[in-house]
N, C-alpha and C. Protein backbone atom coordinates (compact mmCIF):
# COMPACT_ATOMS: atom_id res chain seq x y z
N UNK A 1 9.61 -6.19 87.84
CA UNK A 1 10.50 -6.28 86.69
C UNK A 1 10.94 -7.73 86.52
N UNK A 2 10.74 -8.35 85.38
CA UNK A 2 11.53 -9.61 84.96
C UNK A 2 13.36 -9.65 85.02
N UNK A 3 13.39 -10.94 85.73
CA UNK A 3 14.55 -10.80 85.62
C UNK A 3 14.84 -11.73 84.45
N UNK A 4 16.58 -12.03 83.48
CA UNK A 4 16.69 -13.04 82.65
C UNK A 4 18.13 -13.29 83.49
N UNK A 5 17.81 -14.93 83.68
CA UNK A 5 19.72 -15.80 83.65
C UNK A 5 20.62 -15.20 82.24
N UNK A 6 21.51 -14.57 83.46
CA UNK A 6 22.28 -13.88 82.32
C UNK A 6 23.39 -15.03 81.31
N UNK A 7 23.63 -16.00 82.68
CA UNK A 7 24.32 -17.27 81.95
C UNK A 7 23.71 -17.57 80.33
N UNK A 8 21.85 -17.82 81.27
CA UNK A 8 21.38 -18.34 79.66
C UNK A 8 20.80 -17.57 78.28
N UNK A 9 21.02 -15.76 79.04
CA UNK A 9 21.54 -15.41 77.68
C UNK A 9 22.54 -15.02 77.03
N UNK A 10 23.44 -15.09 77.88
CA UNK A 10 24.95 -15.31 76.96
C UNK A 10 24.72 -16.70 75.89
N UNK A 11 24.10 -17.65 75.97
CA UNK A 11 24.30 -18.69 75.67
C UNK A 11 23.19 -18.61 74.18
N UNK A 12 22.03 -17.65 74.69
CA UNK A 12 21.31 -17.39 73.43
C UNK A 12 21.86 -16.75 72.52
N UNK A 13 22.72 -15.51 73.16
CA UNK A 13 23.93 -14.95 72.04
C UNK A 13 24.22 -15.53 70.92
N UNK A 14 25.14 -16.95 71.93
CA UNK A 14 26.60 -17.26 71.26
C UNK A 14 24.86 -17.94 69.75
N UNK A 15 24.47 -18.67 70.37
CA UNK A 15 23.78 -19.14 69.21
C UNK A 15 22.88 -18.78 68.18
N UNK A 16 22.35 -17.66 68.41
CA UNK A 16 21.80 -16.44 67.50
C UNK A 16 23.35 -15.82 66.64
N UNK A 17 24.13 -16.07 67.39
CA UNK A 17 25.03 -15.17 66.55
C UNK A 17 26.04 -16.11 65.63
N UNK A 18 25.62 -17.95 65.69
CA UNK A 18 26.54 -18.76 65.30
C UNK A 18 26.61 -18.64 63.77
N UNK A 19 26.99 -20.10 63.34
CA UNK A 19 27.25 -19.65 62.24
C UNK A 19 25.50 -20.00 60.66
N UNK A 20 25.01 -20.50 61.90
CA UNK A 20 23.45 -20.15 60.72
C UNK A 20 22.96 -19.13 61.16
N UNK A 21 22.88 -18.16 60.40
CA UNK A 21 21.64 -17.21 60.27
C UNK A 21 20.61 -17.32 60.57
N UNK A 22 19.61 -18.14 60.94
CA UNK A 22 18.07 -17.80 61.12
C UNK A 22 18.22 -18.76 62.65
N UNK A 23 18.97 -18.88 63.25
CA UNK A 23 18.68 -19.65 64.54
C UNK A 23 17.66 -17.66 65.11
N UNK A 24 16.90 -18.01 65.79
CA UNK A 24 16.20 -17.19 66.92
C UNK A 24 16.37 -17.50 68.37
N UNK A 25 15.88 -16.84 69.06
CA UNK A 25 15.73 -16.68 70.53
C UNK A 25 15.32 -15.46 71.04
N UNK A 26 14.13 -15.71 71.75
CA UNK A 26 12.89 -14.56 72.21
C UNK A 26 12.86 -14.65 74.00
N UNK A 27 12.72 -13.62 74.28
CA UNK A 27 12.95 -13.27 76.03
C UNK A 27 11.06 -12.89 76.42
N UNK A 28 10.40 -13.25 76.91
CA UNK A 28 9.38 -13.23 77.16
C UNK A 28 9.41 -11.76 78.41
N UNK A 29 8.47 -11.01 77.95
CA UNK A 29 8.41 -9.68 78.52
C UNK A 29 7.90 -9.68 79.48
N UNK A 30 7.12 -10.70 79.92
CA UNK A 30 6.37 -10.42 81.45
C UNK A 30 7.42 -11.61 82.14
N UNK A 31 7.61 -12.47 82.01
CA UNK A 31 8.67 -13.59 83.10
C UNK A 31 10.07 -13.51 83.01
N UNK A 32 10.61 -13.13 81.75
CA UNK A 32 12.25 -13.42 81.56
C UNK A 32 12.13 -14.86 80.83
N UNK A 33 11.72 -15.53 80.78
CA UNK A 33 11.77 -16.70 79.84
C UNK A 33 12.23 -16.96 78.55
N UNK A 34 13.36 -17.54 78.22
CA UNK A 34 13.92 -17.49 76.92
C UNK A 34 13.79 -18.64 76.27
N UNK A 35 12.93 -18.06 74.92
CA UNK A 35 12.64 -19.27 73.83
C UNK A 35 13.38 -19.21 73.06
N UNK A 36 13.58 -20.70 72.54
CA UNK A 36 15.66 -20.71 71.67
C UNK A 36 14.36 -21.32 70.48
N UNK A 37 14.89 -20.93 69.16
CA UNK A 37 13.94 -21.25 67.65
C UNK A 37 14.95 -21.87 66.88
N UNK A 38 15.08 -23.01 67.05
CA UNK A 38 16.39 -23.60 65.95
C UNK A 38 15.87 -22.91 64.30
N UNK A 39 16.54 -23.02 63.52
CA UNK A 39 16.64 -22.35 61.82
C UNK A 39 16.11 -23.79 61.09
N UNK A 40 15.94 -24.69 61.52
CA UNK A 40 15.68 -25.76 60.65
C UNK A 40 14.21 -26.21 61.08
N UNK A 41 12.97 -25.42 62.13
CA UNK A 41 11.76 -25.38 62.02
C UNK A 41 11.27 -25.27 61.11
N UNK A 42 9.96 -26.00 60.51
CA UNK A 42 8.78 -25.97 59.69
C UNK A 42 7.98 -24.62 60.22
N UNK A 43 7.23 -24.25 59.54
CA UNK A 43 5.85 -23.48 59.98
C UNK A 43 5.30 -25.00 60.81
N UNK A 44 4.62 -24.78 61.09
CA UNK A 44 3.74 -26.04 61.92
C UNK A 44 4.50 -26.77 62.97
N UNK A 45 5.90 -27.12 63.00
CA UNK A 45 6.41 -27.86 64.07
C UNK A 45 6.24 -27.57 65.39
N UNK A 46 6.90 -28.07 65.72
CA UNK A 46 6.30 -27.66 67.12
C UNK A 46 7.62 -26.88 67.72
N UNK A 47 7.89 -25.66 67.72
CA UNK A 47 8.63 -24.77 68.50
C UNK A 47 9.04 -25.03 69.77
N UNK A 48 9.69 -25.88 70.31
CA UNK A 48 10.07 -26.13 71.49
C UNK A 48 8.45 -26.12 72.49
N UNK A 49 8.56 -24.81 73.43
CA UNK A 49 7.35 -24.41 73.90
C UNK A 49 6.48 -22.95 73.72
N UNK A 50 7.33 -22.86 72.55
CA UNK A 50 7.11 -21.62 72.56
C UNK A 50 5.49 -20.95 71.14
N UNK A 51 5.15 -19.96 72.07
CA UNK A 51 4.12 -19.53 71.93
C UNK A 51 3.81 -19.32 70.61
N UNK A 52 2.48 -19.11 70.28
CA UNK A 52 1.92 -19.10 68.65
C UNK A 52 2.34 -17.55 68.68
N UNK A 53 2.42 -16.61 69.39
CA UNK A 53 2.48 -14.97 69.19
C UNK A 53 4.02 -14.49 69.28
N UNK A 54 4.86 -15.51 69.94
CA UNK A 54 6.47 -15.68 70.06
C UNK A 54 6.77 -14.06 69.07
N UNK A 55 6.58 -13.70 68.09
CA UNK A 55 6.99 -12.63 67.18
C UNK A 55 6.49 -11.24 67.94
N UNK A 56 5.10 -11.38 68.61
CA UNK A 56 4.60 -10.20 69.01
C UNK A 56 5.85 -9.33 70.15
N UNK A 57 6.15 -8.19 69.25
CA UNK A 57 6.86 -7.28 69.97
C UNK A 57 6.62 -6.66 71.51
N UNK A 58 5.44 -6.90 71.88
CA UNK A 58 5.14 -6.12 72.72
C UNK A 58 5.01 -7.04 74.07
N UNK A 59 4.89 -8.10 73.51
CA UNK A 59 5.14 -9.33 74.44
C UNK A 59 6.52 -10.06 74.74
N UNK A 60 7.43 -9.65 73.33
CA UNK A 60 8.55 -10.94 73.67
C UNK A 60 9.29 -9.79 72.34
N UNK A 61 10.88 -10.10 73.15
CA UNK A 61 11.97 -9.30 72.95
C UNK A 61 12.80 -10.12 71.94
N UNK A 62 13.37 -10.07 70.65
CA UNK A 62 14.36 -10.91 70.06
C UNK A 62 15.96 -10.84 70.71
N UNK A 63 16.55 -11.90 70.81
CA UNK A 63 17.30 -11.94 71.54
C UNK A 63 18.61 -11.39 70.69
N UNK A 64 19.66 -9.91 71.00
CA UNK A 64 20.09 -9.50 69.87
C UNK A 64 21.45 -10.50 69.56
N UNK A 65 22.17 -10.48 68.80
CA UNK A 65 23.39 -11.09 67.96
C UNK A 65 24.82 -10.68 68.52
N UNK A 66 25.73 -11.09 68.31
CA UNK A 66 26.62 -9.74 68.72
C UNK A 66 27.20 -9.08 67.57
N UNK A 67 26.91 -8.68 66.52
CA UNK A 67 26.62 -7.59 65.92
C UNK A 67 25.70 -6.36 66.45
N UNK A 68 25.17 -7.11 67.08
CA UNK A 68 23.60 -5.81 67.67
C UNK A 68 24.33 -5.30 68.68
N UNK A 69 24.84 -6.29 69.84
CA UNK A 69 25.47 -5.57 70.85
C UNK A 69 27.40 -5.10 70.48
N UNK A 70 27.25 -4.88 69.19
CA UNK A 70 28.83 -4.16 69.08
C UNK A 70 30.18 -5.38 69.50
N UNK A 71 29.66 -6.79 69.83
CA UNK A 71 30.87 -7.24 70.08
C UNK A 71 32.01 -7.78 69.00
N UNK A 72 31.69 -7.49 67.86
CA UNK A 72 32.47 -8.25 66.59
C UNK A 72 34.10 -7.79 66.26
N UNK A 73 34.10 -7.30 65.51
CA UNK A 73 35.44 -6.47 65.33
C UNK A 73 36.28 -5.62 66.78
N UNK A 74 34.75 -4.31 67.33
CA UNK A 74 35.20 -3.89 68.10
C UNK A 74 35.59 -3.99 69.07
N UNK A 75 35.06 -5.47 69.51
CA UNK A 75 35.52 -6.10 71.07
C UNK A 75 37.27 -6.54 70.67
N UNK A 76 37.98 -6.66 69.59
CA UNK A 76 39.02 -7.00 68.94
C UNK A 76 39.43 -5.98 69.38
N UNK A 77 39.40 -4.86 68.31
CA UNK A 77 39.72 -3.59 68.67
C UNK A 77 40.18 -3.14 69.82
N UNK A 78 39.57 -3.67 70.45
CA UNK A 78 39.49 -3.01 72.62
C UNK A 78 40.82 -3.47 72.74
N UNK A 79 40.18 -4.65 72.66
CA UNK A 79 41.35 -5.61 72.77
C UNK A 79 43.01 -5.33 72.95
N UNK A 80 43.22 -5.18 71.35
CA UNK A 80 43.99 -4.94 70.83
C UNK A 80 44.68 -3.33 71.53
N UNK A 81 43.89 -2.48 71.65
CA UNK A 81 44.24 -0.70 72.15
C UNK A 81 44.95 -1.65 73.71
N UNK A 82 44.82 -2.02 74.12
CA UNK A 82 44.67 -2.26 75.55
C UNK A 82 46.30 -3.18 75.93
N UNK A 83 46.28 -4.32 74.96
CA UNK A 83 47.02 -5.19 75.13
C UNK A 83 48.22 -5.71 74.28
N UNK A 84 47.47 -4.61 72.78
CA UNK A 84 48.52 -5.26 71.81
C UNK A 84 49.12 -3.69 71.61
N UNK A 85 48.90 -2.82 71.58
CA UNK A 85 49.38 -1.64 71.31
C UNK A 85 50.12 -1.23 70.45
N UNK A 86 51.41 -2.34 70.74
CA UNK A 86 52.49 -2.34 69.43
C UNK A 86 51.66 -2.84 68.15
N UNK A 87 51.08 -4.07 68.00
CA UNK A 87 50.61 -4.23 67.29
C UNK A 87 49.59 -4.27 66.32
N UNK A 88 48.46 -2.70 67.42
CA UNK A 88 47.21 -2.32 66.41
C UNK A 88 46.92 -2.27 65.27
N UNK A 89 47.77 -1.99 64.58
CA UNK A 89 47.13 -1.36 63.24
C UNK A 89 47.72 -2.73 62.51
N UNK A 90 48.26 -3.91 63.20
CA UNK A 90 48.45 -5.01 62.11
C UNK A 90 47.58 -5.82 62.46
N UNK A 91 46.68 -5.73 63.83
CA UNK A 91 44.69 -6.45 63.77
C UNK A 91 44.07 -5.71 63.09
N UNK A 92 44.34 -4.23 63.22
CA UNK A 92 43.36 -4.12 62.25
C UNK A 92 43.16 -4.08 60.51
N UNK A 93 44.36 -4.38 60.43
CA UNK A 93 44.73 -4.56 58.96
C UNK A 93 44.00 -6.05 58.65
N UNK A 94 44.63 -7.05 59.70
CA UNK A 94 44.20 -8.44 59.94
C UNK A 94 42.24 -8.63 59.83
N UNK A 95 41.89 -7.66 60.12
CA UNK A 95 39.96 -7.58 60.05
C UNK A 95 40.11 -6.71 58.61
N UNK A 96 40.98 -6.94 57.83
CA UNK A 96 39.99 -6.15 56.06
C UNK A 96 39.65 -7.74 55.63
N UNK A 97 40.43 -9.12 56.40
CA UNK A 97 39.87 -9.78 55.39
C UNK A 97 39.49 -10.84 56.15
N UNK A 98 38.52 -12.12 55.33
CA UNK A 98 38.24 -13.41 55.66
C UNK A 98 38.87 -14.46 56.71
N UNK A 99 38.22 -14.71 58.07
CA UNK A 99 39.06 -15.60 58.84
C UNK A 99 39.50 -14.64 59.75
N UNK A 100 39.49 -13.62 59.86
CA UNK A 100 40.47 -12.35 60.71
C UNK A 100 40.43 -13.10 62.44
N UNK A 101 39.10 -13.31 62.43
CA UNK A 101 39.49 -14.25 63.67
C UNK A 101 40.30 -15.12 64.31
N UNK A 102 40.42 -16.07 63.37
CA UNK A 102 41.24 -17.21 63.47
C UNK A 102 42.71 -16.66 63.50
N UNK A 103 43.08 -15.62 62.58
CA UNK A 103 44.23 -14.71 62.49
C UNK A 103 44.81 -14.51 63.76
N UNK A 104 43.30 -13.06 64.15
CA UNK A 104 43.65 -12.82 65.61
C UNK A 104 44.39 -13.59 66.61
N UNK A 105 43.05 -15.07 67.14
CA UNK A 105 43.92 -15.88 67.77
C UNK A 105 45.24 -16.42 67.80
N UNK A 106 45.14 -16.51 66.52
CA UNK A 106 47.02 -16.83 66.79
C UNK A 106 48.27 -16.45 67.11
N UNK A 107 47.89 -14.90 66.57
CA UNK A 107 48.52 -13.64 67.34
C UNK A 107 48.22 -14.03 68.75
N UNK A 108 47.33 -14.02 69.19
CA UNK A 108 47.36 -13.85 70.64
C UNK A 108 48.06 -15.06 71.09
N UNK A 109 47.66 -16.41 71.03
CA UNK A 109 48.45 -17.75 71.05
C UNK A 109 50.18 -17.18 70.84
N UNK A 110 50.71 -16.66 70.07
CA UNK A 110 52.06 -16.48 69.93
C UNK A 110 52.72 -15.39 71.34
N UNK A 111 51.53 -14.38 71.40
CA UNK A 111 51.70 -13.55 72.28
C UNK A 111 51.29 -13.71 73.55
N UNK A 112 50.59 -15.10 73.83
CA UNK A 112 50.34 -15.65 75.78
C UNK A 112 49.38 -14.90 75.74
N UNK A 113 48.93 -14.03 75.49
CA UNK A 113 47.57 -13.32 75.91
C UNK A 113 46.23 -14.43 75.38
N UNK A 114 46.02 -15.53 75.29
CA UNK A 114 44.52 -16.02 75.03
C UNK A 114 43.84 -15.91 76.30
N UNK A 115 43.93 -16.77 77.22
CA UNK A 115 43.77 -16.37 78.26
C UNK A 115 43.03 -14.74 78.65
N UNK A 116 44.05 -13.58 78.48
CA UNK A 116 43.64 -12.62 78.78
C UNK A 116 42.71 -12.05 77.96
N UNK A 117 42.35 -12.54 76.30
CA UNK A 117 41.58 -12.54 75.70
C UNK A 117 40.31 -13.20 75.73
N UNK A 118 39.67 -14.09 76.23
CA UNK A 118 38.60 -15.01 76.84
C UNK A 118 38.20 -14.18 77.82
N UNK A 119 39.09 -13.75 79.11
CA UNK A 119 38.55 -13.31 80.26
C UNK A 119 38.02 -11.82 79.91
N UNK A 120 38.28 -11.04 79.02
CA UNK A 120 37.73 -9.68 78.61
C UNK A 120 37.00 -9.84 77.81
N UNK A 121 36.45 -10.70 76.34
CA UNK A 121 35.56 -11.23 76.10
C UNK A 121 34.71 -11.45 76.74
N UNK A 122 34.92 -12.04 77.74
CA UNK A 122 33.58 -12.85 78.82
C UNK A 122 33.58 -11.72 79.55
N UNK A 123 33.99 -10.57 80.33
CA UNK A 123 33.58 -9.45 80.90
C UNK A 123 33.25 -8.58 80.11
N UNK A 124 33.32 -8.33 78.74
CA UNK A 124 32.83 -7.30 77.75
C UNK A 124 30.78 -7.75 77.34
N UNK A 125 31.22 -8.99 77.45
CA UNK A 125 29.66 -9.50 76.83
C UNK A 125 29.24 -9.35 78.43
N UNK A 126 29.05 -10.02 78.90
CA UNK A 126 28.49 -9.61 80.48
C UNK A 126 27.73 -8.23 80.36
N UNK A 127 28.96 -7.45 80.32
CA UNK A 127 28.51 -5.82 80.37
C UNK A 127 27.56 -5.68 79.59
N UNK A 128 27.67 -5.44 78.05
CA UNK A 128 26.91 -5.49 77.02
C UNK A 128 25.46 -6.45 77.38
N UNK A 129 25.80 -7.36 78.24
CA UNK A 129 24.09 -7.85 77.86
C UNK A 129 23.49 -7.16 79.53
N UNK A 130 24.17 -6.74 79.95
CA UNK A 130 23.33 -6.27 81.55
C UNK A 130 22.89 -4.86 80.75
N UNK A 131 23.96 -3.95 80.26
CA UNK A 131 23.28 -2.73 79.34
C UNK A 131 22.01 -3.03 78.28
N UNK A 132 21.70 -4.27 77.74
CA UNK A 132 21.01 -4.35 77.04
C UNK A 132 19.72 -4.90 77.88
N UNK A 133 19.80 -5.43 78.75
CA UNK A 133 18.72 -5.99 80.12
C UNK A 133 18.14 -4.53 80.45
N UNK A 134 19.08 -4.20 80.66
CA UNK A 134 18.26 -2.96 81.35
C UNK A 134 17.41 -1.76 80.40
N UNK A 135 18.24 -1.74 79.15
CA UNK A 135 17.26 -1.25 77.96
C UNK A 135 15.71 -1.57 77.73
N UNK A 136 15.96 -2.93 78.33
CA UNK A 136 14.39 -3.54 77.96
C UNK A 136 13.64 -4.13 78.71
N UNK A 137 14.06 -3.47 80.14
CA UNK A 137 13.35 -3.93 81.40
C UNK A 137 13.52 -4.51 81.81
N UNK A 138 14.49 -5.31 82.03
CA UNK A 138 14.51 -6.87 82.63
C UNK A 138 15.83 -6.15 83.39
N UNK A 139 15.80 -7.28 84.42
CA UNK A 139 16.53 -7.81 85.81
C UNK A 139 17.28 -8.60 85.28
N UNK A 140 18.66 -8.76 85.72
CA UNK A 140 19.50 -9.84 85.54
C UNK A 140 20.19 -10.32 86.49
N UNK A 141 19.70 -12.00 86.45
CA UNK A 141 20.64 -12.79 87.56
C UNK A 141 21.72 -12.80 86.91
N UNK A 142 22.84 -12.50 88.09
CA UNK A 142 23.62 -13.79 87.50
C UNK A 142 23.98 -14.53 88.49
């Protein structure tokens, strides 16, 4: 079984999931090897090192978003059930609109919890990408 550095796909995450749309990143099915595809490639450039078949499914895994692995809103959500309690239903009022993030944080900044927000973040994605490792065969260091 392949294993993948779970470090370096948290890190393919954060950047598949930034704020351009077409960034890629592919997990190679027989080694664990992760190819990062910046969004501003030509057809013809030269892809880092990555392979002319890079797309073939059966060879190489797309690396998912965190939309794919559920962390967007609902990792908030958790969040929020867990720590803000009193104040649920005014995050989630805070996610009907634009920026809700930035919102969030500041709530939390007012409320000392950032801190405790980062460290469950960073143990929520962890989880989520070892559940998703193991969906698709792979081993994970960390």
């Amino acid at each position: 079984m392949p294993t993948v550095d779970l470090d370096e796909l948290q890190g393919a995450v954060v950047w598949v999931s930034g704020d351009s749309l077409t960034n890629e990143a592919y997990i190679c099915r027989k080694t664990g090897h992760i190819y990062w595809i910046p969004d501003d490639v030509e057809m013809g450039d030269d892809w880092e090192d990555a392979p002319d078949d890079i797309q073939d499914t059966e060879k190489y895994v797309l690396v998912p978003d965190n939309h794919d692995l559920n962390l967007g809103n609902k990792l908030a959500f958790d969040f929020a059930a867990q720590y803000l309690a009193d104040r649920y239903d005014d995050v989630r009022t805070m996610f009907r609109r634009k920026g809700a993030f930035g919102r969030f944080k500041v709530l939390l900044d007012h409320q000392n919890l950032l801190e405790e927000w980062y460290a469950f973040s960073e143990e929520q994605t962890r989880k989520a990408l070892g559940n998703w490792c193991e969906s698709e065969g792979f081993g994970v260091e960390r």
